[in-house]
C-alpha atoms as a PDB file:
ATOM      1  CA  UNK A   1      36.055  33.753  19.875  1.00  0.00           C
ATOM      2  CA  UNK A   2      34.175  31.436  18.361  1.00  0.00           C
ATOM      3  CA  UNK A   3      33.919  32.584  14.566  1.00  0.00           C
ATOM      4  CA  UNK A   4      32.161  30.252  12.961  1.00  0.00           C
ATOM      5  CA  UNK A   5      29.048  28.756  15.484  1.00  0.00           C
ATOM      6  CA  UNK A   6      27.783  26.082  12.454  1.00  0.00           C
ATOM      7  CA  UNK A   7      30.979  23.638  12.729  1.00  0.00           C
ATOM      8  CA  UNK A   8      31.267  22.527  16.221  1.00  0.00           C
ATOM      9  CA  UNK A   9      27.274  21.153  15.231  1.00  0.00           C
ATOM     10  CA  UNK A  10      28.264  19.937  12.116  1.00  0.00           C
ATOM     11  CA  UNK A  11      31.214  17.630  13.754  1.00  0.00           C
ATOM     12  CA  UNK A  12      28.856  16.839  16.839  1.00  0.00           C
ATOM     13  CA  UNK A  13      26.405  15.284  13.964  1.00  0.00           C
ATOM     14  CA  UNK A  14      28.798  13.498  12.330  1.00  0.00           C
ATOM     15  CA  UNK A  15      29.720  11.542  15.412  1.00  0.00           C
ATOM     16  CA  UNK A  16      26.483  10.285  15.803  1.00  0.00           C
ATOM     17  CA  UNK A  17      26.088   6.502  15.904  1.00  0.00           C
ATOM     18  CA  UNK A  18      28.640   3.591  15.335  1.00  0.00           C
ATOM     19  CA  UNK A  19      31.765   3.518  13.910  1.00  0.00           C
ATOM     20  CA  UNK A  20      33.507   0.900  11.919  1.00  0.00           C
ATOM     21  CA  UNK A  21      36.454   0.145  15.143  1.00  0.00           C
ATOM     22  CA  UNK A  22      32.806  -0.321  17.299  1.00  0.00           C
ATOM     23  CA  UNK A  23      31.380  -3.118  14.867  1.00  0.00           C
ATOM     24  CA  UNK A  24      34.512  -4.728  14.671  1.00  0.00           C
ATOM     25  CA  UNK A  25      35.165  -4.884  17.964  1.00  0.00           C
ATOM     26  CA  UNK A  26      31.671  -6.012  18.720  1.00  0.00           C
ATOM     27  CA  UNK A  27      31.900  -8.793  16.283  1.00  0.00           C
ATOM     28  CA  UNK A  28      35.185 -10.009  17.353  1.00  0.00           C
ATOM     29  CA  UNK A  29      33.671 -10.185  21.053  1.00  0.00           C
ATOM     30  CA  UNK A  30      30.741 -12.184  19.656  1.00  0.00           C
ATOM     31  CA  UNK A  31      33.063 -14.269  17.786  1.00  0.00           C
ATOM     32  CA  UNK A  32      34.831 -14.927  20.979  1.00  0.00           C
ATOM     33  CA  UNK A  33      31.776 -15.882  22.876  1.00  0.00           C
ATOM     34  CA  UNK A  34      30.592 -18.238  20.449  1.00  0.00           C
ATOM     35  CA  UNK A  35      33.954 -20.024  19.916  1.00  0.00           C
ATOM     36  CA  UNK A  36      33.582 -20.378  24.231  1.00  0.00           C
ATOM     37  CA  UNK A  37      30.462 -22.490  23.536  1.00  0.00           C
ATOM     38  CA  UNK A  38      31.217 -24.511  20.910  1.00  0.00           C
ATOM     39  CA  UNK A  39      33.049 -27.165  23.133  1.00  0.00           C
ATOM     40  CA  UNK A  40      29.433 -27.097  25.358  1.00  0.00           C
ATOM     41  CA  UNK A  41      27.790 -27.713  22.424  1.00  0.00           C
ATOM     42  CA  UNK A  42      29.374 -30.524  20.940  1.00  0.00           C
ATOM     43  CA  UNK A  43      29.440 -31.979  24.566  1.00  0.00           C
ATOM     44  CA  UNK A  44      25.737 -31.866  24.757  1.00  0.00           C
ATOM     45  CA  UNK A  45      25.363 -33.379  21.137  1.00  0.00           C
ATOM     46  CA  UNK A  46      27.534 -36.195  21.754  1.00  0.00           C
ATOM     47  CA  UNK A  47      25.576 -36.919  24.964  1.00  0.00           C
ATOM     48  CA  UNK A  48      22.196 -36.888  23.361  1.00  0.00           C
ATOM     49  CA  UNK A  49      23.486 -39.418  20.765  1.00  0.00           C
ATOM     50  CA  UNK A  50      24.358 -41.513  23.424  1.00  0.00           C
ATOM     51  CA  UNK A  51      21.351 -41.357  25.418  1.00  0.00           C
ATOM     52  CA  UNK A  52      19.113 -41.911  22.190  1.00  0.00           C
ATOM     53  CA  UNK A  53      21.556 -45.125  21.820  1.00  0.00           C
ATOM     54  CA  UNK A  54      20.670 -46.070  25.083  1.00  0.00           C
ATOM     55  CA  UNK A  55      17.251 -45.401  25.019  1.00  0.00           C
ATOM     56  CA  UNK A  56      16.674 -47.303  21.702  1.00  0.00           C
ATOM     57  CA  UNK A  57      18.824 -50.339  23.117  1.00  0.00           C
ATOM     58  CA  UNK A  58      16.410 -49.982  26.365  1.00  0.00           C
ATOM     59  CA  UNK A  59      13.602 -50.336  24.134  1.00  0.00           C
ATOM     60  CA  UNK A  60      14.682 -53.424  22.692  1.00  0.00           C
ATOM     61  CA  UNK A  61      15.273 -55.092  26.033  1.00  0.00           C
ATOM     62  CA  UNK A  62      11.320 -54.238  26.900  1.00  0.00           C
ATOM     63  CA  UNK A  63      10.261 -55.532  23.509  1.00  0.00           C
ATOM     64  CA  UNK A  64      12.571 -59.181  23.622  1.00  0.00           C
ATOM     65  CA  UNK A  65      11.790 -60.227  27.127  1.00  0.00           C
ATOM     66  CA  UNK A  66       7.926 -59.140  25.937  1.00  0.00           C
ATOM     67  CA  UNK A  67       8.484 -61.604  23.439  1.00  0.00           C
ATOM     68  CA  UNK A  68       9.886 -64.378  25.568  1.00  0.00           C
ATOM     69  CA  UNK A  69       7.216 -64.433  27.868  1.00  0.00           C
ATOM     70  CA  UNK A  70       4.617 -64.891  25.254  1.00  0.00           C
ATOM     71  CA  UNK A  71       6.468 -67.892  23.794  1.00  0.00           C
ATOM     72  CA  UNK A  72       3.973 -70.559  23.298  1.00  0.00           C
ATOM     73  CA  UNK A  73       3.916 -73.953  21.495  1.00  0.00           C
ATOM     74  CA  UNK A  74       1.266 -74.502  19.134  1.00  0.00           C
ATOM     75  CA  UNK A  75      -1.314 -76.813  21.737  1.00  0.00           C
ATOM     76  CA  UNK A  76       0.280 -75.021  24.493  1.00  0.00           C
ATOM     77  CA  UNK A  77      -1.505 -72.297  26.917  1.00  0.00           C
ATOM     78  CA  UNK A  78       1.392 -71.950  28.793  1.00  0.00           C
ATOM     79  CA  UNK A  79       5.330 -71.930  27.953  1.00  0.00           C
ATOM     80  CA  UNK A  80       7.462 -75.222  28.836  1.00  0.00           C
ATOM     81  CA  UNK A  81      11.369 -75.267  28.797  1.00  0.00           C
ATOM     82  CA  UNK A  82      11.413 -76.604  25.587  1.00  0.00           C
ATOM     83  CA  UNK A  83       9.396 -73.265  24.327  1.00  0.00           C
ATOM     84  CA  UNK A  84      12.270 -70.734  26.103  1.00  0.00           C
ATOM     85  CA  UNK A  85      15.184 -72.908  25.313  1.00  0.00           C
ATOM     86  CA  UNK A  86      14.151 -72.609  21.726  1.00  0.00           C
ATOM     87  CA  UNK A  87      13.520 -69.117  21.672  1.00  0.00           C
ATOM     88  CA  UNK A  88      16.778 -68.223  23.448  1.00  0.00           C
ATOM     89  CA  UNK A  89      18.736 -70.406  21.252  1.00  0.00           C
ATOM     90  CA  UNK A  90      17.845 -68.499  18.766  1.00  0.00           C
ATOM     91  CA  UNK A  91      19.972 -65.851  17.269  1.00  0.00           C
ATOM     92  CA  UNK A  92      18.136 -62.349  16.871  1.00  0.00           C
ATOM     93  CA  UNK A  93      18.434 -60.226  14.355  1.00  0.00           C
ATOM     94  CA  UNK A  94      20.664 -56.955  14.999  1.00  0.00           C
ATOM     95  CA  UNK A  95      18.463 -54.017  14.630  1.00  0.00           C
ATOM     96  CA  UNK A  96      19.365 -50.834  13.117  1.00  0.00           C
ATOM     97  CA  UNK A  97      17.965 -47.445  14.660  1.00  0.00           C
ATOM     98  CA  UNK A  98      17.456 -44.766  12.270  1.00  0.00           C
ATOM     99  CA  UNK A  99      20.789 -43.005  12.521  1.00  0.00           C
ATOM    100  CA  UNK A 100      22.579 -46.078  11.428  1.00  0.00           C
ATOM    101  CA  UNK A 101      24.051 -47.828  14.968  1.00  0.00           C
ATOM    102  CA  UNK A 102      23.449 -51.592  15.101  1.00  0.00           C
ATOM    103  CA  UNK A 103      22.862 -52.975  17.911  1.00  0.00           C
ATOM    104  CA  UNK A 104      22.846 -56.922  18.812  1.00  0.00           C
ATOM    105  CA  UNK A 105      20.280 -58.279  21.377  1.00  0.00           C
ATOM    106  CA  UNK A 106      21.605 -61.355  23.102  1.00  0.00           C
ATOM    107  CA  UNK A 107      20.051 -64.099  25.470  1.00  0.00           C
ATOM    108  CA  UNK A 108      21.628 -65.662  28.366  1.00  0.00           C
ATOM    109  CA  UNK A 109      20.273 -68.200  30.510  1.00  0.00           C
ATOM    110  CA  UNK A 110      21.165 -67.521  34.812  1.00  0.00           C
ATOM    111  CA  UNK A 111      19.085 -70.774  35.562  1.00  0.00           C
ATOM    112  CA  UNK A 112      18.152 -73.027  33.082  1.00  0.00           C
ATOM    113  CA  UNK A 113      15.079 -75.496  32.716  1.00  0.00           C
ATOM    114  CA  UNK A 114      15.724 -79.100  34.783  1.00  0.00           C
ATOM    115  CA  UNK A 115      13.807 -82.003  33.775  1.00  0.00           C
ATOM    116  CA  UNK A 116      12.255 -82.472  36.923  1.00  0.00           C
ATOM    117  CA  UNK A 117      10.550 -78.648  36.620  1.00  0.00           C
ATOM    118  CA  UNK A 118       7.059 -79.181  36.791  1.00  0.00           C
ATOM    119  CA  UNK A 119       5.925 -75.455  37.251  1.00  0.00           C
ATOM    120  CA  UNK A 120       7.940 -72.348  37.757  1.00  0.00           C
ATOM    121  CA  UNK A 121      10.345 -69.706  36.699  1.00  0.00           C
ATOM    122  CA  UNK A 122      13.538 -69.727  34.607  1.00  0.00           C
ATOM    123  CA  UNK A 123      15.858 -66.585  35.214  1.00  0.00           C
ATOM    124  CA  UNK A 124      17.136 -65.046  31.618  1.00  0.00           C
ATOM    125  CA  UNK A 125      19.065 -61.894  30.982  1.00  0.00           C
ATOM    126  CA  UNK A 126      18.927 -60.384  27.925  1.00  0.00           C
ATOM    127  CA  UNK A 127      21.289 -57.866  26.478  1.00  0.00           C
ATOM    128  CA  UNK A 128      21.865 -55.368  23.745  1.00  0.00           C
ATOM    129  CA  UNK A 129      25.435 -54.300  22.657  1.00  0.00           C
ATOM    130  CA  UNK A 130      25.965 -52.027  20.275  1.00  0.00           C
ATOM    131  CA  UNK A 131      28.395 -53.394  17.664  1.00  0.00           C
ATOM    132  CA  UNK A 132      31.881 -53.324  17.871  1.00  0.00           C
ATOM    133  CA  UNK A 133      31.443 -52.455  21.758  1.00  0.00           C
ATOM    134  CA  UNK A 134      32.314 -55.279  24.106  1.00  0.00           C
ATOM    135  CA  UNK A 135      29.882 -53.549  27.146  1.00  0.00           C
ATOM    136  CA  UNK A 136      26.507 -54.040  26.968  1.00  0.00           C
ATOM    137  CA  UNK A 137      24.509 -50.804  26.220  1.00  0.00           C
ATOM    138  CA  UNK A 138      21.332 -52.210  28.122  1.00  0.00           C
ATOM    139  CA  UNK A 139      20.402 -55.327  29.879  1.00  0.00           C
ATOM    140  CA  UNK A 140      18.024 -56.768  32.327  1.00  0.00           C
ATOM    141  CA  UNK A 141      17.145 -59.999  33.895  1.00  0.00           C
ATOM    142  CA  UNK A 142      13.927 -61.660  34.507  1.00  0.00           C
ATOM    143  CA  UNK A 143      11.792 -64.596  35.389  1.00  0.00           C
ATOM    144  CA  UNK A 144       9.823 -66.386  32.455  1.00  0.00           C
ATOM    145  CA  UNK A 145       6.913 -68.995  33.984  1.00  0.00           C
ATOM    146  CA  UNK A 146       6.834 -72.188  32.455  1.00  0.00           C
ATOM    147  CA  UNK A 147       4.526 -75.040  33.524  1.00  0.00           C
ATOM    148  CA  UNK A 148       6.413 -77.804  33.142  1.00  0.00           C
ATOM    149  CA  UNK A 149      10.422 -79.213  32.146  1.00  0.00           C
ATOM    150  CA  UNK A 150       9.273 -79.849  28.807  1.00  0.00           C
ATOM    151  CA  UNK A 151      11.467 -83.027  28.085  1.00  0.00           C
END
């Protein structure tokens, strides 16, 4: 019935393999998929730029209150009120992290120097905010030793 044997092998060899309709379709499907994660991925970028933000803001915190505590007049071997009071008064310099946010460190004092101190601690807070954000990104208080009032 079957007159010629040598074409049904011939067809069953040319349907070896993938088609064109099976790499579209794949490719469309992997299209799909990755459009799914794109939202998941910008998420996740968004919140590593913020905790690097926060991180590098952190960082300054450490490094200013380092830098209050080792206020020191010139003859001095330990910090009076005058020492702090000058240092806080002073405005610091925003720093810029290297992909381009500025960020402001800021000094507040929670209980200043009295002229009647003779030895003890002065509570400060220092914060960073990152420009044109009214929140503060970091911030921590702390108590500073001074020996005496200073005045």
């Amino acid at each position: 019935m079957n007159d010629q044997p040598g074409r049904r092998t011939q067809a069953n060899n040319d349907e070896r393999g993938f088609g064109i309709i099976e790499i579209v379709v794949s490719m469309f499907l992997l299209g799909l998929l990755i459009i799914s994660f794109a939202p998941i991925l910008i998420t996740n970028l968004q919140f590593t730029a913020r905790n690097t933000t926060i991180a590098t803001a952190t960082q300054i915190v450490n490094k200013q209150i380092q830098a209050a505590r080792a206020v020191r007049s010139v003859t001095a071997t330990t910090p009076s009120c005058t020492d702090i009071q000058s240092f806080l008064a002073l405005t610091q310099a925003p720093v810029v992290d290297p992909r381009g946010v500025v960020l402001q460190p800021v000094w507040d004092t929670v209980s200043g120097c009295t002229a009647s101190l003779t030895a003890g601690y002065v509570r400060v807070r220092v914060s960073v905010t990152q420009v044109g954000y009214s929140s503060s990104t970091a911030s921590a208080s702390t108590l500073i030793f001074v020996a005496s009032g200073g005045y």
